[in-house]
C-alpha atoms as a PDB file:
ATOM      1  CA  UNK A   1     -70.184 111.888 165.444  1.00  0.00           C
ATOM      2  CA  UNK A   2     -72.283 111.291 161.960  1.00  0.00           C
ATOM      3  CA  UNK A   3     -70.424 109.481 159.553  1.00  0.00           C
ATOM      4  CA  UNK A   4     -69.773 110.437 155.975  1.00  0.00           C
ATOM      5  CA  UNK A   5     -69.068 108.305 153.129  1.00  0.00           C
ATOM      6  CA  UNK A   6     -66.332 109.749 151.089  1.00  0.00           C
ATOM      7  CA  UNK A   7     -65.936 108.066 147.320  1.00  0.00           C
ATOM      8  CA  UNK A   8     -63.359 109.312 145.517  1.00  0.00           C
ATOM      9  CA  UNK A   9     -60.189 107.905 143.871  1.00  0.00           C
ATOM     10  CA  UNK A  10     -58.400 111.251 144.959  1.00  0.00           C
ATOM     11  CA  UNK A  11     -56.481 110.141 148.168  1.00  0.00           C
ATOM     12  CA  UNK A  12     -54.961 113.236 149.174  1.00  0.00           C
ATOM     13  CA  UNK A  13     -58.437 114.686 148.356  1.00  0.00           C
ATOM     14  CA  UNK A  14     -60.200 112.249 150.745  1.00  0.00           C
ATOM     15  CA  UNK A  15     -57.613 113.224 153.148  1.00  0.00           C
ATOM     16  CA  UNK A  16     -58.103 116.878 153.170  1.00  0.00           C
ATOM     17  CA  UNK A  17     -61.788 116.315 153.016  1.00  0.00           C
ATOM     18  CA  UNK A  18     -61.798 113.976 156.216  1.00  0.00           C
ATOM     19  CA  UNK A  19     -59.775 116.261 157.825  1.00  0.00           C
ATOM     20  CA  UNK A  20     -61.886 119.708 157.001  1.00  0.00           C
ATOM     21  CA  UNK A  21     -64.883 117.254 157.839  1.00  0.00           C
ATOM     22  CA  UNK A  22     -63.694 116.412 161.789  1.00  0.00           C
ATOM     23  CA  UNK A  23     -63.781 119.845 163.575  1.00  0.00           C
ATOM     24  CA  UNK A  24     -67.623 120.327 161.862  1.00  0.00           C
ATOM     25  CA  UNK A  25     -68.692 117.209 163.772  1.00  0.00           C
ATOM     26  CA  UNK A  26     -68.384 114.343 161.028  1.00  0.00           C
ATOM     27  CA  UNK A  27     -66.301 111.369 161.336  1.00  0.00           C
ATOM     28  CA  UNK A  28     -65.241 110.184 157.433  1.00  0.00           C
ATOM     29  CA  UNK A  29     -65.368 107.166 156.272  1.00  0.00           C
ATOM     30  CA  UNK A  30     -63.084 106.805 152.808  1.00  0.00           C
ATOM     31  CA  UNK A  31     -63.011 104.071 149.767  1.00  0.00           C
ATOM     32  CA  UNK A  32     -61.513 104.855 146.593  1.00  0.00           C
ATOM     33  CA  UNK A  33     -62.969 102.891 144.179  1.00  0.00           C
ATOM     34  CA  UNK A  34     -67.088 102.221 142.535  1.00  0.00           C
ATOM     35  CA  UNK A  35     -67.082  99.040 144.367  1.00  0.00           C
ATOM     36  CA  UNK A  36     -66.185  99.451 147.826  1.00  0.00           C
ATOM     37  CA  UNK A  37     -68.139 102.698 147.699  1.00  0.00           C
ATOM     38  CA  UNK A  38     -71.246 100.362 146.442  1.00  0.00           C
ATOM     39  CA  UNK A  39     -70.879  97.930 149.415  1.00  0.00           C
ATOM     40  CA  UNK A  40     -69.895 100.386 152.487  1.00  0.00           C
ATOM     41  CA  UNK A  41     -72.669 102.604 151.235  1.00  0.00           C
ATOM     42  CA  UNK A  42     -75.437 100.204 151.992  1.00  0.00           C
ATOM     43  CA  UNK A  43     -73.924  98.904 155.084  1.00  0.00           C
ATOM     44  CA  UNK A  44     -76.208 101.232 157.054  1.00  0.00           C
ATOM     45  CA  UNK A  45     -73.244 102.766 159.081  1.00  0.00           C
ATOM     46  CA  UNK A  46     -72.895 106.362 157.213  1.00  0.00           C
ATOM     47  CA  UNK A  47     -75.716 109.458 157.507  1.00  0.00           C
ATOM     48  CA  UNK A  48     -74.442 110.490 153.864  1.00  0.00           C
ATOM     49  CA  UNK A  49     -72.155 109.428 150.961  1.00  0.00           C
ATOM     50  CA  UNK A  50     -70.033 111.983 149.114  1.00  0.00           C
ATOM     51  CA  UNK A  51     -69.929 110.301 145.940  1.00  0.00           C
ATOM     52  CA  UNK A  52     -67.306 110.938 143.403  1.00  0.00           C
ATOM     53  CA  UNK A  53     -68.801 110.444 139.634  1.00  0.00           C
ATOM     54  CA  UNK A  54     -65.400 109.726 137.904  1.00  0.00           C
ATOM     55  CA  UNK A  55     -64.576 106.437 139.005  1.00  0.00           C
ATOM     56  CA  UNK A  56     -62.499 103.375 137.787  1.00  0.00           C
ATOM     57  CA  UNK A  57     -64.239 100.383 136.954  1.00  0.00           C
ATOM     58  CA  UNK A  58     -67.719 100.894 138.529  1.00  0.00           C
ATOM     59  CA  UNK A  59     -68.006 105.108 137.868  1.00  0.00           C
ATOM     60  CA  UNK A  60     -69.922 107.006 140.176  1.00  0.00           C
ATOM     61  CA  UNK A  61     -73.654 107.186 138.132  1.00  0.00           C
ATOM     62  CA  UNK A  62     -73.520 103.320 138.409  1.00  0.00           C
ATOM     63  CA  UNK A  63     -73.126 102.909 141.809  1.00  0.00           C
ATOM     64  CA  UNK A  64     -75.771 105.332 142.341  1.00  0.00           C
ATOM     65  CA  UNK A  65     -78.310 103.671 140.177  1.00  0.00           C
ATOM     66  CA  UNK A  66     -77.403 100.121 142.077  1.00  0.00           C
ATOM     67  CA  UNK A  67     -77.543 101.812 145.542  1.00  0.00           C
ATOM     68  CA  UNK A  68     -80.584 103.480 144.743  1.00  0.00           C
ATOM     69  CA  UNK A  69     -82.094  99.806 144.786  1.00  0.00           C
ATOM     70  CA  UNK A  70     -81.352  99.170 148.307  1.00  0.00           C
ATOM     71  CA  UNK A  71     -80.720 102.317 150.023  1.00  0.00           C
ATOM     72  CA  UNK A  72     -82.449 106.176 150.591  1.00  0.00           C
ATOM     73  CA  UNK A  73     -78.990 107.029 152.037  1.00  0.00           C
ATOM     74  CA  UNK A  74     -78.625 110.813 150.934  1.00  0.00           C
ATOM     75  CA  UNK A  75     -75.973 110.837 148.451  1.00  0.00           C
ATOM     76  CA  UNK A  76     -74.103 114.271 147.093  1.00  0.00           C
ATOM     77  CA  UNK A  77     -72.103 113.497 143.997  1.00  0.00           C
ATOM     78  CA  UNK A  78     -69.369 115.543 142.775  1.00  0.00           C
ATOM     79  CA  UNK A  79     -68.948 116.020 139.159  1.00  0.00           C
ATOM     80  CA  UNK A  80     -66.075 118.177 136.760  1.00  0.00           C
ATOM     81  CA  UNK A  81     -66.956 121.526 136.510  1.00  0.00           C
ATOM     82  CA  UNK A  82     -69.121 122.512 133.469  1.00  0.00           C
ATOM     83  CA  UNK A  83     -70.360 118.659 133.176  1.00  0.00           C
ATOM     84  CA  UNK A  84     -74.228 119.361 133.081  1.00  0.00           C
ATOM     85  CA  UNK A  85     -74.700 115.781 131.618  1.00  0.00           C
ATOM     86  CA  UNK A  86     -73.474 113.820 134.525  1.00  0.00           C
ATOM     87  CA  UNK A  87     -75.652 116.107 136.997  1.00  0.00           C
ATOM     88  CA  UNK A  88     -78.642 116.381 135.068  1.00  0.00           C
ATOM     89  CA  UNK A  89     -78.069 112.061 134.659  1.00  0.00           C
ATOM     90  CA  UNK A  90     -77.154 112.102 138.511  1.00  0.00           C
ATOM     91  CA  UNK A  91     -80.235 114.097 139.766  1.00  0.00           C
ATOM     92  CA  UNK A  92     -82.360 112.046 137.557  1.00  0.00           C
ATOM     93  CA  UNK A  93     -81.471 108.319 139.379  1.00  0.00           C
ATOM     94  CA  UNK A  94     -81.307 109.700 142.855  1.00  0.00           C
ATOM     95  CA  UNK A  95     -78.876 112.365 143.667  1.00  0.00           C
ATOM     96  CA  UNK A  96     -79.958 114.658 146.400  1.00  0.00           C
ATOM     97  CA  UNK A  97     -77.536 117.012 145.349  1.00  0.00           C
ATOM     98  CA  UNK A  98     -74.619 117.876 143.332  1.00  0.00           C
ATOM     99  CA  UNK A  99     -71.523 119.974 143.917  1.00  0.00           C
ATOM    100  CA  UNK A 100     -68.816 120.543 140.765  1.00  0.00           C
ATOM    101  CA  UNK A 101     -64.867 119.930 141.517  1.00  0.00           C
ATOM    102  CA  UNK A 102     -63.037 122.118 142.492  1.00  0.00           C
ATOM    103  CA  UNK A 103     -64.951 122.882 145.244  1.00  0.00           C
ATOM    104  CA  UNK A 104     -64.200 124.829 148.794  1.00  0.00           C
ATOM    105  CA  UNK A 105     -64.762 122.564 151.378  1.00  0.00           C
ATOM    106  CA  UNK A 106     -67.017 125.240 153.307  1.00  0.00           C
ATOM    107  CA  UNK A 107     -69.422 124.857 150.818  1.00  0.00           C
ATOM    108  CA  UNK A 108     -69.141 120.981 151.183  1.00  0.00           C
ATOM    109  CA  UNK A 109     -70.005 121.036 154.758  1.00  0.00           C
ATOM    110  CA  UNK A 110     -72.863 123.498 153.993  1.00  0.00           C
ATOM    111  CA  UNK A 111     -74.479 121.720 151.773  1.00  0.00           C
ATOM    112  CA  UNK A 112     -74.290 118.272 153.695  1.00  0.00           C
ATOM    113  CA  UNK A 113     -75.865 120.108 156.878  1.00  0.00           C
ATOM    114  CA  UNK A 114     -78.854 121.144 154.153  1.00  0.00           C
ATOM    115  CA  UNK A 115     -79.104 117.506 152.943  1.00  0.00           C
ATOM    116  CA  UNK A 116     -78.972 116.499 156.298  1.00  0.00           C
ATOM    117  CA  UNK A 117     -81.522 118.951 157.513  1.00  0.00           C
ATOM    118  CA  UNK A 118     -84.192 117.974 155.081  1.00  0.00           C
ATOM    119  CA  UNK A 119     -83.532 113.938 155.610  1.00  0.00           C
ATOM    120  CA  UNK A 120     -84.581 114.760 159.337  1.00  0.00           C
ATOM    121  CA  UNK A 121     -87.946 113.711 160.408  1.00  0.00           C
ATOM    122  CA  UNK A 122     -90.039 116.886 162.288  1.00  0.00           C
ATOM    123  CA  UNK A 123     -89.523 116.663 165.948  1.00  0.00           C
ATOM    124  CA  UNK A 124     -92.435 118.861 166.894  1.00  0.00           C
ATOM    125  CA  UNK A 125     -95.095 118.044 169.173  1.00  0.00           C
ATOM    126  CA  UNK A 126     -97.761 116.352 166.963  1.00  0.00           C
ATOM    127  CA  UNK A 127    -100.264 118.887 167.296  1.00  0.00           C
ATOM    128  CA  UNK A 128     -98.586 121.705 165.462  1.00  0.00           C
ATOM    129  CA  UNK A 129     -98.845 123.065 161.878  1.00  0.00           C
ATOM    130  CA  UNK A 130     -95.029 121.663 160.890  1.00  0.00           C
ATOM    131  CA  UNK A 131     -95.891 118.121 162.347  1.00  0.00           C
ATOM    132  CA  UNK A 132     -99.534 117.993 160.760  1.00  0.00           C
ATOM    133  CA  UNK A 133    -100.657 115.631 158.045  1.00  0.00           C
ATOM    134  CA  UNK A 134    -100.878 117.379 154.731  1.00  0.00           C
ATOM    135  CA  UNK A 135    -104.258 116.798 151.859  1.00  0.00           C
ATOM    136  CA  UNK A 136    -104.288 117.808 148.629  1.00  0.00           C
ATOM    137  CA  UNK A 137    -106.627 115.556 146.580  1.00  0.00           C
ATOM    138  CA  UNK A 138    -105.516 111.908 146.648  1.00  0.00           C
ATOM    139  CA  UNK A 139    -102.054 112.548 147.591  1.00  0.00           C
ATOM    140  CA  UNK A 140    -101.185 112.588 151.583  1.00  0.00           C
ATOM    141  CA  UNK A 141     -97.869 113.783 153.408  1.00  0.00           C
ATOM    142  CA  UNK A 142     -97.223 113.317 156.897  1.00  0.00           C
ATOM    143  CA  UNK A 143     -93.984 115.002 158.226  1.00  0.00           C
ATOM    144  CA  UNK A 144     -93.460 113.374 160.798  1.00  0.00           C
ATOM    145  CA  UNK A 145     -93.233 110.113 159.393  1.00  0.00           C
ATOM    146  CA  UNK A 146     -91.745 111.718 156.182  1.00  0.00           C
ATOM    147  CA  UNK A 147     -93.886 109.828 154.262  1.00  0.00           C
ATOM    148  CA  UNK A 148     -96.342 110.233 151.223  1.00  0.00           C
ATOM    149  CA  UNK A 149     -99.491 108.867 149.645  1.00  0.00           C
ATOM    150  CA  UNK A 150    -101.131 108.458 146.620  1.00  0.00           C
ATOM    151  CA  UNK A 151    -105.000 107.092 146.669  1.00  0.00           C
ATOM    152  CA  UNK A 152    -103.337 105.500 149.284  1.00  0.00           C
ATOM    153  CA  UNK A 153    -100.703 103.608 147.548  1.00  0.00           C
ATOM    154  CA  UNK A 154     -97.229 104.731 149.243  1.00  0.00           C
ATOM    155  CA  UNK A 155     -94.789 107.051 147.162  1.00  0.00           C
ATOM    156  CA  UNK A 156     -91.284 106.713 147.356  1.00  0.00           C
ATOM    157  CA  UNK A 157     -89.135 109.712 147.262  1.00  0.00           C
ATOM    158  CA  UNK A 158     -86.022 110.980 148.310  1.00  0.00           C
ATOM    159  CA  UNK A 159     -85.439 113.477 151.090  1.00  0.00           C
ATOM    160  CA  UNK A 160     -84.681 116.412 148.537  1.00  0.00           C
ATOM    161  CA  UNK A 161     -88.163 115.408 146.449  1.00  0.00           C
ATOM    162  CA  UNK A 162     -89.671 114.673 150.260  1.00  0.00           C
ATOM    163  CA  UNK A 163     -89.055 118.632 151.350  1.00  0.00           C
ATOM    164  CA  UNK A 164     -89.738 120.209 147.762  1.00  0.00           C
ATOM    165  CA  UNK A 165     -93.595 118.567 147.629  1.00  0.00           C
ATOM    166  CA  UNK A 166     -94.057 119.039 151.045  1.00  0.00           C
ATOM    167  CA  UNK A 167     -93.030 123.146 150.054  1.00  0.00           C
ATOM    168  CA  UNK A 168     -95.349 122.902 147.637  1.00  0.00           C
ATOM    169  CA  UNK A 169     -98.320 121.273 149.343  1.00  0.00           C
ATOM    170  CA  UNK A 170     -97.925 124.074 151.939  1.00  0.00           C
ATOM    171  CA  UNK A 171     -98.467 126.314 149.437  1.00  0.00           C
ATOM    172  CA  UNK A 172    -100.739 124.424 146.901  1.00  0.00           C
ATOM    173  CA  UNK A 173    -103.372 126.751 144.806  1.00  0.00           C
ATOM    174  CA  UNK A 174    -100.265 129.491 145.206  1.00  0.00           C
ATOM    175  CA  UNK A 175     -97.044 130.019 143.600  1.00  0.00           C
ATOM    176  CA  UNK A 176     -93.726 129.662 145.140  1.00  0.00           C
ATOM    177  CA  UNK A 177     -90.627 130.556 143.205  1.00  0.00           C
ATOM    178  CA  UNK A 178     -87.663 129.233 142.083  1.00  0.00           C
ATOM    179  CA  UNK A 179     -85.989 131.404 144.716  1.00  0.00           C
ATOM    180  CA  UNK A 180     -87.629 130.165 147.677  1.00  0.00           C
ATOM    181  CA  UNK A 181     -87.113 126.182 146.682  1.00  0.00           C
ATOM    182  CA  UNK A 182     -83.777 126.983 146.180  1.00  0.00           C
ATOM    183  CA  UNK A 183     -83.540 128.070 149.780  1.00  0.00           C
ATOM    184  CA  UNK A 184     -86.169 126.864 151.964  1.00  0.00           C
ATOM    185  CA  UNK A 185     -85.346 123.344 149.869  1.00  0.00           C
ATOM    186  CA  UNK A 186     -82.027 122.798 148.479  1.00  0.00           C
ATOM    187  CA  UNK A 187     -80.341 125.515 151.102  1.00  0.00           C
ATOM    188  CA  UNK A 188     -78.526 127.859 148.853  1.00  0.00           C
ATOM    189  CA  UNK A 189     -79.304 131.025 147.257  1.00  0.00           C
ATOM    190  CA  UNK A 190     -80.422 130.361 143.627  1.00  0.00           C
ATOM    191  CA  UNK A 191     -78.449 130.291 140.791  1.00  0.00           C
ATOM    192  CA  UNK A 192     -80.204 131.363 137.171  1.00  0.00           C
ATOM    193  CA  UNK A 193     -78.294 128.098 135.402  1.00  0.00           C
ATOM    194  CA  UNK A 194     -78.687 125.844 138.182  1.00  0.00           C
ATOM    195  CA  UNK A 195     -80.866 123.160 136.519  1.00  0.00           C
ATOM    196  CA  UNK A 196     -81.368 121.142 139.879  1.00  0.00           C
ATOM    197  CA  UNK A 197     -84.458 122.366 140.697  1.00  0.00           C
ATOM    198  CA  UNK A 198     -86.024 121.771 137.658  1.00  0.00           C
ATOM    199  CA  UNK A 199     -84.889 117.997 137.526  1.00  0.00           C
ATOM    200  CA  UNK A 200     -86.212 117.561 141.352  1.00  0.00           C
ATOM    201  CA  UNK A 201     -89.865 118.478 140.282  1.00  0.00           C
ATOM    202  CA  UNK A 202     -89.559 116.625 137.322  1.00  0.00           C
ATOM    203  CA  UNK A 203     -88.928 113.300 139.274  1.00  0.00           C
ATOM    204  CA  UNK A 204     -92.074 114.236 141.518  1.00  0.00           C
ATOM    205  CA  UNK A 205     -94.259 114.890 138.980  1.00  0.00           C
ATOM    206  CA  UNK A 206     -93.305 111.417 137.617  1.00  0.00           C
ATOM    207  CA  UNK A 207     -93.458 109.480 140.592  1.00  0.00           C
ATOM    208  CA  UNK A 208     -97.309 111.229 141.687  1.00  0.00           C
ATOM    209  CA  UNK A 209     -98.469 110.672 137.906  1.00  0.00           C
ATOM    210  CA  UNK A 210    -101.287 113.247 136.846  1.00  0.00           C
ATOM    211  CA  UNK A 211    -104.020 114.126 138.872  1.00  0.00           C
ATOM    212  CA  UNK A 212    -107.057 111.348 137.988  1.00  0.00           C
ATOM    213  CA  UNK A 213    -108.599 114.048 135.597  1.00  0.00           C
ATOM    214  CA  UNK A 214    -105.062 114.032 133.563  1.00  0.00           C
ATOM    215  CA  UNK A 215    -104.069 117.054 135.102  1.00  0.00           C
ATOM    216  CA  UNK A 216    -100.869 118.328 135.778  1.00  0.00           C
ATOM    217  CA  UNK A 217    -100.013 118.020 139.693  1.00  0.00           C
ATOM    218  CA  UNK A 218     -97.070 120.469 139.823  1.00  0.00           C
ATOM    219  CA  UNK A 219     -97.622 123.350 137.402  1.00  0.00           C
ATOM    220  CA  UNK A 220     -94.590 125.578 136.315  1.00  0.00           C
ATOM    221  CA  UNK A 221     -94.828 129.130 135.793  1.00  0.00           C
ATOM    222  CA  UNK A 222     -93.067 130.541 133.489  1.00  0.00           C
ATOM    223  CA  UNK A 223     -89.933 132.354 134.901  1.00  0.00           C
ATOM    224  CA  UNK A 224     -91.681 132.699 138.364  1.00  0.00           C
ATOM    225  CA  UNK A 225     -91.687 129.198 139.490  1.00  0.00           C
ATOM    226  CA  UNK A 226     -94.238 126.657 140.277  1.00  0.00           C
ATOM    227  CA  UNK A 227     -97.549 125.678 141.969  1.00  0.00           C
ATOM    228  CA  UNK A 228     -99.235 122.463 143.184  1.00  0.00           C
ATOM    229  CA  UNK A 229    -102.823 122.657 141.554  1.00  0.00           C
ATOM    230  CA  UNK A 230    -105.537 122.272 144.151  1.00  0.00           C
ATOM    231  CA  UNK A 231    -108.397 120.293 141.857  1.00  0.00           C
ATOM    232  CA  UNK A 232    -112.114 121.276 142.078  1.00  0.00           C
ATOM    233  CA  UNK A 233    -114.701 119.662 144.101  1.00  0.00           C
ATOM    234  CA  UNK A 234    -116.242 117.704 141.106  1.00  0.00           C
ATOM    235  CA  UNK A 235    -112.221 116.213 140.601  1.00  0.00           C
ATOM    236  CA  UNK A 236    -112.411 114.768 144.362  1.00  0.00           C
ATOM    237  CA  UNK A 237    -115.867 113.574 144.539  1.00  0.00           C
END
């Protein structure tokens, strides 16, 4: 069974959680306080960390910003309902996802499986479009390595930013929408407020830089969604 770091002072939440958790094929892990959650998370041993952001001592935004120094572990933080600071703050230093409290535990498990789905390198044979190395410009992404490029200098991202460039790239010179990120990328139907995707291509636009003319990489339209420029001949030469 894949096992699930659960941080969250809430006992009898962890509790319920664990136990909603074992039938869907996840054996929990629980620790109820910033700095146990810090050191079991980058043990190694867990496939994702539920990560509470109300915390004593160590609260949950600090031990992701330290774990984001050792680890790409997949983390999903839970924040109060209504909080858009902590999961605009959270997305920004690493989140792959956020999910507000109270929450039903279906939804939980759903959005785990998406994480979990987009951490997964593609198992296709090597020869097929889903497994094939994508080019735009300078910047490389091979899927089946899950890795990405920049004039050849490695770019680190996590498996959320991973799956939402590599939906772009698919698509670069044409616009995909809001709509399908939210589903083909995060795993959920979109939500006009939801401010998730918005933060995710921020990070990746900061972490590719502009294109070597000063160009924008990742393009938003306006109410539609975005689009991964394809630069001109002249721009690659």
């Amino acid at each position: 069974m894949d096992r699930v770091l659960i941080v969250d002072d809430d006992v009898e939440l962890c509790e319920l959680v664990a136990e909603y958790l074992r039938p869907e094929g996840f054996e929990a892990e629980a620790v109820h306080t910033g700095t146990q959650g810090l050191e079991r998370a980058v043990s190694g041993d867990h496939v994702l960390v539920v990560l509470d952001v109300m915390l004593p001592g160590l609260n949950g935004l600090d031990v992701l910003r330290r774990l984001r120094a050792h680890s790409a572990v997949p983390v999903l933080i839970l924040t109060a309902r209504g909080d858009d600071i902590d999961r605009i703050v959270g997305l920004e230093i690493g989140a792959d996802d956020y999910l507000p409290k109270p929450f039903n535990p279906r939804e939980l498990v759903a959005r785990i499986r998406a994480i979990l789905r987009r951490a997964q390198p593609a198992t296709s044979e090597s020869d097929t479009p889903v497994n094939q190395r994508l080019v735009v410009g300078d910047v490389s992404l091979d899927p089946a390595s899950r890795t990405v490029r920049r004039a050849g200098t490695p770019v680190e991202l996590t498996s959320v930013e991973f799956s939402l460039l590599e939906a772009l790239m698919r698509a670069a010179g044409h616009v995909v929408t809001r709509e399908q990120v939210a589903k083909d990328v995060l795993g959920r139907r979109f939500m006009a407020y939801d401010r998730s995707i918005d933060m995710h291509v921020s990070k990746v636009r900061r972490k590719l830089g502009p294109q070597p003319n000063g160009d924008e990489r990742i393009k938003t339209i306006r109410g539609v969604g975005y689009i991964y420029a394809v630069p001109t001949e002249s721009e690659t030469e």
